[in-house]
Protein backbone atom coordinates (compact mmCIF):
# COMPACT_ATOMS: atom_id res chain seq x y z
CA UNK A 1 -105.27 -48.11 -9.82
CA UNK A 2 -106.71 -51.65 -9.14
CA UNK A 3 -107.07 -50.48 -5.18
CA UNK A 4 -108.98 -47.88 -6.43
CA UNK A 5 -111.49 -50.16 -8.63
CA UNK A 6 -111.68 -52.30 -5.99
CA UNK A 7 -112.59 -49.77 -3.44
CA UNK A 8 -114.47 -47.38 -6.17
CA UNK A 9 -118.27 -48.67 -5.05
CA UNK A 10 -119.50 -46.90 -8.22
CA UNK A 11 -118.43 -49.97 -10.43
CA UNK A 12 -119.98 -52.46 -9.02
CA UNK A 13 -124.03 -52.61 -9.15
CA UNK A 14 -125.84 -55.66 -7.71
CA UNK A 15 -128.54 -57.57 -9.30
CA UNK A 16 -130.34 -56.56 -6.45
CA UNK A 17 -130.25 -52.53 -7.30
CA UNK A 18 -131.73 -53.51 -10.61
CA UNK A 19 -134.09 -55.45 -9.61
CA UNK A 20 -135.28 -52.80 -7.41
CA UNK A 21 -134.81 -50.31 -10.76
CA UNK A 22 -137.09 -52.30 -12.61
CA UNK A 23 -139.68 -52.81 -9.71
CA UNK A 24 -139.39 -49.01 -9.92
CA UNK A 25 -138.34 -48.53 -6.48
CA UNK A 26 -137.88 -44.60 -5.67
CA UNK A 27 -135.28 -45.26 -3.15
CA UNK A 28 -133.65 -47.24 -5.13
CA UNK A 29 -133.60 -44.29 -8.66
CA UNK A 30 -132.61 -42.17 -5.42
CA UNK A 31 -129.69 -44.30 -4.35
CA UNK A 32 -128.70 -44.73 -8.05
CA UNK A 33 -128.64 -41.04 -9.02
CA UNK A 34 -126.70 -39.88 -6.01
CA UNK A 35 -124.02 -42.63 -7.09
CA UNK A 36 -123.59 -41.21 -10.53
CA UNK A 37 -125.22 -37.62 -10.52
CA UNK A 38 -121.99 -35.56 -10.30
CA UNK A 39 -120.26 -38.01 -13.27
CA UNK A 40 -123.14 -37.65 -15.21
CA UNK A 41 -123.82 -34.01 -14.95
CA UNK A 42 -119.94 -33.19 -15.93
CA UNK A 43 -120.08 -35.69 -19.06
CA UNK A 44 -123.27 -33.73 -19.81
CA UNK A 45 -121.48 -30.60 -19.12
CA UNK A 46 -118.85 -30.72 -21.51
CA UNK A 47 -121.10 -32.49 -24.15
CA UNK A 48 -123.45 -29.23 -23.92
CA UNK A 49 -121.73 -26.44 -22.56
CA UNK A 50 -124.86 -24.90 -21.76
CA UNK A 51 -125.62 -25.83 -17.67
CA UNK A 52 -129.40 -25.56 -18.30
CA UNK A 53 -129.34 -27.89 -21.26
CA UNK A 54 -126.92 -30.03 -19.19
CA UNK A 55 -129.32 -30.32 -16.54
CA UNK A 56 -132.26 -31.35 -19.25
CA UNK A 57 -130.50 -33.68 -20.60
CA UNK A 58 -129.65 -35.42 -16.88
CA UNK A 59 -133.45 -35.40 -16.12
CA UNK A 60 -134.14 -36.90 -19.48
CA UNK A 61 -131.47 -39.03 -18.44
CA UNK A 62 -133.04 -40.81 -15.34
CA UNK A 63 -136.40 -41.08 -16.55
CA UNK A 64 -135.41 -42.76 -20.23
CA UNK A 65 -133.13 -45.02 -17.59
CA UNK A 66 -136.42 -45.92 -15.89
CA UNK A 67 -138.50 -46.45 -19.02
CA UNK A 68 -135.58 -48.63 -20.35
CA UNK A 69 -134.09 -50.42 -17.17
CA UNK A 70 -135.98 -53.79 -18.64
CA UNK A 71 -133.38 -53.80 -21.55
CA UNK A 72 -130.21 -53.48 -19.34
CA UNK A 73 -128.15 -56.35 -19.52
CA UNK A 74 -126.45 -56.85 -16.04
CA UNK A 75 -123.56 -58.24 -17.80
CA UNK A 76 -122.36 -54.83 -18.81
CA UNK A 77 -121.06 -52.24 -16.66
CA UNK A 78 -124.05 -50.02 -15.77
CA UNK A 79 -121.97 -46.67 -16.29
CA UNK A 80 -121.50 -47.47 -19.40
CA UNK A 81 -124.93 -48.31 -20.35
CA UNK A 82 -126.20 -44.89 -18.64
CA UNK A 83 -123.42 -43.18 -20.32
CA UNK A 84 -124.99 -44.40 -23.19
CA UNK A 85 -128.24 -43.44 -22.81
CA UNK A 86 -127.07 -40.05 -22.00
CA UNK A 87 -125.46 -39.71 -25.17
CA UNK A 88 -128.23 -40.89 -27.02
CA UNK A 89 -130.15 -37.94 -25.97
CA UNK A 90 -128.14 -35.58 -26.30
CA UNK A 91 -127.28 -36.48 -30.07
CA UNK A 92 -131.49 -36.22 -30.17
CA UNK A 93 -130.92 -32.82 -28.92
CA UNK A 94 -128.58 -31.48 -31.31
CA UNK A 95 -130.03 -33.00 -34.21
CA UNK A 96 -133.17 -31.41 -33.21
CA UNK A 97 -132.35 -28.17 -32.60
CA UNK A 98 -130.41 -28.19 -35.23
CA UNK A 99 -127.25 -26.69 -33.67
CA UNK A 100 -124.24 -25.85 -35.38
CA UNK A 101 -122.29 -28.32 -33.50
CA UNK A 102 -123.28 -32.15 -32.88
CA UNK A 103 -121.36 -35.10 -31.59
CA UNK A 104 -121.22 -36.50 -35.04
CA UNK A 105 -119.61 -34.13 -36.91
CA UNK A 106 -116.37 -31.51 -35.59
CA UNK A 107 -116.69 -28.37 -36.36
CA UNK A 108 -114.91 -25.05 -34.93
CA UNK A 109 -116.23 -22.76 -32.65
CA UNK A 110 -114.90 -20.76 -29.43
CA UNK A 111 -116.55 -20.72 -26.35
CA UNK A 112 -115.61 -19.12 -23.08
CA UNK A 113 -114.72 -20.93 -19.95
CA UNK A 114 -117.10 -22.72 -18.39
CA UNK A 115 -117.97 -24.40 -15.17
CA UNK A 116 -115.77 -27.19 -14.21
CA UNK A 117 -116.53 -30.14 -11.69
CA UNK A 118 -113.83 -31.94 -10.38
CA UNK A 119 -113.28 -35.59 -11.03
CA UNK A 120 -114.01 -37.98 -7.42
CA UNK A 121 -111.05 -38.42 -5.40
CA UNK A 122 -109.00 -35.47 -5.59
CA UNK A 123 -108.09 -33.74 -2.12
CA UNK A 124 -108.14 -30.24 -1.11
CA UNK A 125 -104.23 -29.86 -1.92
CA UNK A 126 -104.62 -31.33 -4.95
CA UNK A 127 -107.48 -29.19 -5.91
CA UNK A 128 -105.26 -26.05 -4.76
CA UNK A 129 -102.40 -27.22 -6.58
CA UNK A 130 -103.93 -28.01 -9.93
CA UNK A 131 -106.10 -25.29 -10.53
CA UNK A 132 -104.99 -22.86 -11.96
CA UNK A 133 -103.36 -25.44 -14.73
CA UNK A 134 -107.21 -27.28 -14.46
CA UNK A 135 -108.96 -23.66 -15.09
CA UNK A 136 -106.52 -23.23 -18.24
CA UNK A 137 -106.64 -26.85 -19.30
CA UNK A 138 -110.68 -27.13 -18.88
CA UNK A 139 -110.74 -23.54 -20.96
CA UNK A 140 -108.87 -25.53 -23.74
CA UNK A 141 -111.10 -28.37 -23.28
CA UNK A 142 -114.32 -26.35 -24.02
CA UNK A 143 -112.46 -24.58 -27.62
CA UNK A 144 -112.42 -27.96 -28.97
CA UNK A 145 -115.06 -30.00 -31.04
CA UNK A 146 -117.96 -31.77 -29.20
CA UNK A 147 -116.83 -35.29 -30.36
CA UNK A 148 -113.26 -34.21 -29.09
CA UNK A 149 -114.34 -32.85 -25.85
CA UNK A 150 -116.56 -36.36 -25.60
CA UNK A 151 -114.04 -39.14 -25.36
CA UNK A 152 -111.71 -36.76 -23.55
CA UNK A 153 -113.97 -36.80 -20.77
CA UNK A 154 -114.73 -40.53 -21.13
CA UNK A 155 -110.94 -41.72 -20.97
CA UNK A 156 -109.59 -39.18 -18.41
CA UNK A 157 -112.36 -37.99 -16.49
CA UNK A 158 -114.35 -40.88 -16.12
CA UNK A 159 -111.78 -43.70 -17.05
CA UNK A 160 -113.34 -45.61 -19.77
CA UNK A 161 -111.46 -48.24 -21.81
CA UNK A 162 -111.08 -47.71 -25.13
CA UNK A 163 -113.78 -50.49 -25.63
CA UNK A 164 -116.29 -48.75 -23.32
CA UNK A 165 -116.20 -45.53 -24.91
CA UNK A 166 -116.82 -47.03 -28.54
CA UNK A 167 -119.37 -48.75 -26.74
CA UNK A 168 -121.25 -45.45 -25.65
CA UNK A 169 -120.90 -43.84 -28.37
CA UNK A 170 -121.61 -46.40 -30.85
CA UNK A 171 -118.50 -46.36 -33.03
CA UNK A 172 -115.55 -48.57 -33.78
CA UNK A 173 -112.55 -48.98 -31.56
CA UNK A 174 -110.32 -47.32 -34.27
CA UNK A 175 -112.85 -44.31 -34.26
CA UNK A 176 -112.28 -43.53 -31.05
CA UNK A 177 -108.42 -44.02 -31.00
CA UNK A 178 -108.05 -41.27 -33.87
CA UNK A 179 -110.76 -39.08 -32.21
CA UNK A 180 -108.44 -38.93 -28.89
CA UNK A 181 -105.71 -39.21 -30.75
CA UNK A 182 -107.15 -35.38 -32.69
CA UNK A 183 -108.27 -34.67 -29.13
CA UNK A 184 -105.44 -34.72 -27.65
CA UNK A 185 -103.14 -32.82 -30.62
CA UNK A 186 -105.99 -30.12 -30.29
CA UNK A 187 -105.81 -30.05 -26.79
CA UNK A 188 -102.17 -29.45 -27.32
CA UNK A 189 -102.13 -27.11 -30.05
CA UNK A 190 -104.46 -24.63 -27.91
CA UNK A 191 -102.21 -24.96 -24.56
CA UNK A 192 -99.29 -24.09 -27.17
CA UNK A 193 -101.22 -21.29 -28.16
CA UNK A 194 -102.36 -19.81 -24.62
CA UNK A 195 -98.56 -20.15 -23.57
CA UNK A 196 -97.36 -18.03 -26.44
CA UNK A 197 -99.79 -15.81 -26.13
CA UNK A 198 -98.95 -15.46 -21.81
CA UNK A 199 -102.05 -16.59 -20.57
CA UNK A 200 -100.38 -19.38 -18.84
C-alpha cells in the first residue's frame, strides 16, 4: 500500500502544475484533467446516477477549479480539494432542482444498475474475476442513500482517510464514521437480500 502511494503519480502535484493552473495554462488544465478525469467522473457518477448530470457536474468541475485555483492551498492534497469542489456543486445541484434526494439528507429510493468504472490498477484477471460480484455489489451500491453511496466511494474507491473525506464534505470526523458505518450495514443488508432472493 505505501509502494503504491509512492508510485501512484496522482498524489503528488508540484508547485509547478499550479503555478501553471493559476497562469491558466491550457496544457497544463489538460494535463490535470487527464490525471483525475476517470476518478472524478465515477465520484460524480455515483453522487448523481444520472451520466449526463455526471458529466455537467465534471465540466462545472474544471472550470469552478480554474476560477478558484488562486484559493488552493498547496499544503493540502489537491484531490481532496477538487473532490471538494465537486461536491460543492453538486449539493448546488440538488438543492436547486430540488430533487428528492440530496447529499444532506438520506432518503430511500431504488434505482436500477448503473454504469460502473473500475477503480485504477486492477488487471484484466482481476476485472474477469470480480465482476460479476462488482456488477451485484455496484447494483447494491446505487439502492442506497446519496450520502451513503458518497463516502463509500471516497474510502474504497478513491482511498480517502477518514480525515479527507470529512474534509470534502464538510462534516465532522464522527459524521463520517457513522455514515460508513450505515453505509456499510446497508450495503450489507441489500447483498443479504439479493442472496435470499437468488440473484447472487
Amino acid at each position: 500500500m505505501i509502494l503504491d502511494a509512492v508510485m501512484n503519480s496522482e498524489t503528488f502535484i508540484g508547485d509547478g502544475e499550479i503555478t501553471r493552473l493559476r497562469r491558466g495554462d491550457p496544457d497544463a488544465l489538460a494535463a490535470m484533467v487527464a490525471r483525475y478525469q476517470h476518478r472524478l467522473f465515477r465520484y460524480l457518477l455515483h453522487l448523481t446516477r444520472d451520466r449526463a448530470t455526471a458529466e455537467d457536474l465534471f465540466q462545472q468541475t474544471w472550470l469552478r477549479v480554474m476560477e478558484k485555483i488562486g484559493r488552493y492551498d498547496a499544503a493540502r492534497r489537491f484531490d481532496v480539494w477538487l473532490f471538494a469542489v465537486a461536491r460543492n456543486l453538486a449539493v448546488d445541484f440538488f438543492r436547486a432542482r430540488r430533487f428528492t434526494e440530496s447529499l444532506d439528507e438520506p432518503k430511500e429510493s431504488g434505482s436500477t444498475l448503473g454504469e460502473r468504472f473500475p477503480a485504477a490498477g486492477q488487471n484484466a484477471l482481476g476485472n474477469l474475476l470480480e465482476s460479476e460480484r462488482g456488477a451485484m455489489l455496484a447494483g447494491c451500491v446505487l439502492e442506497l442513500a446519496a450520502i451513503h453511496r458518497e463516502v463509500l466511494t471516497l474510502r474504497f474507491e478513491e482511498g480517502m482517510k477518514l480525515e479527507e473525506i470529512a474534509e470534502v464534505a464538510r462534516i465532522p470526523i464522527s459524521t463520517v464514521k457513522s455514515r460508513l458505518s450505515r453505509a456499510l450495514e446497508g450495503l450489507r443488508k441489500h447483498v443479504e437480500r439479493r442472496m435470499a432472493e437468488g440473484e447472487i
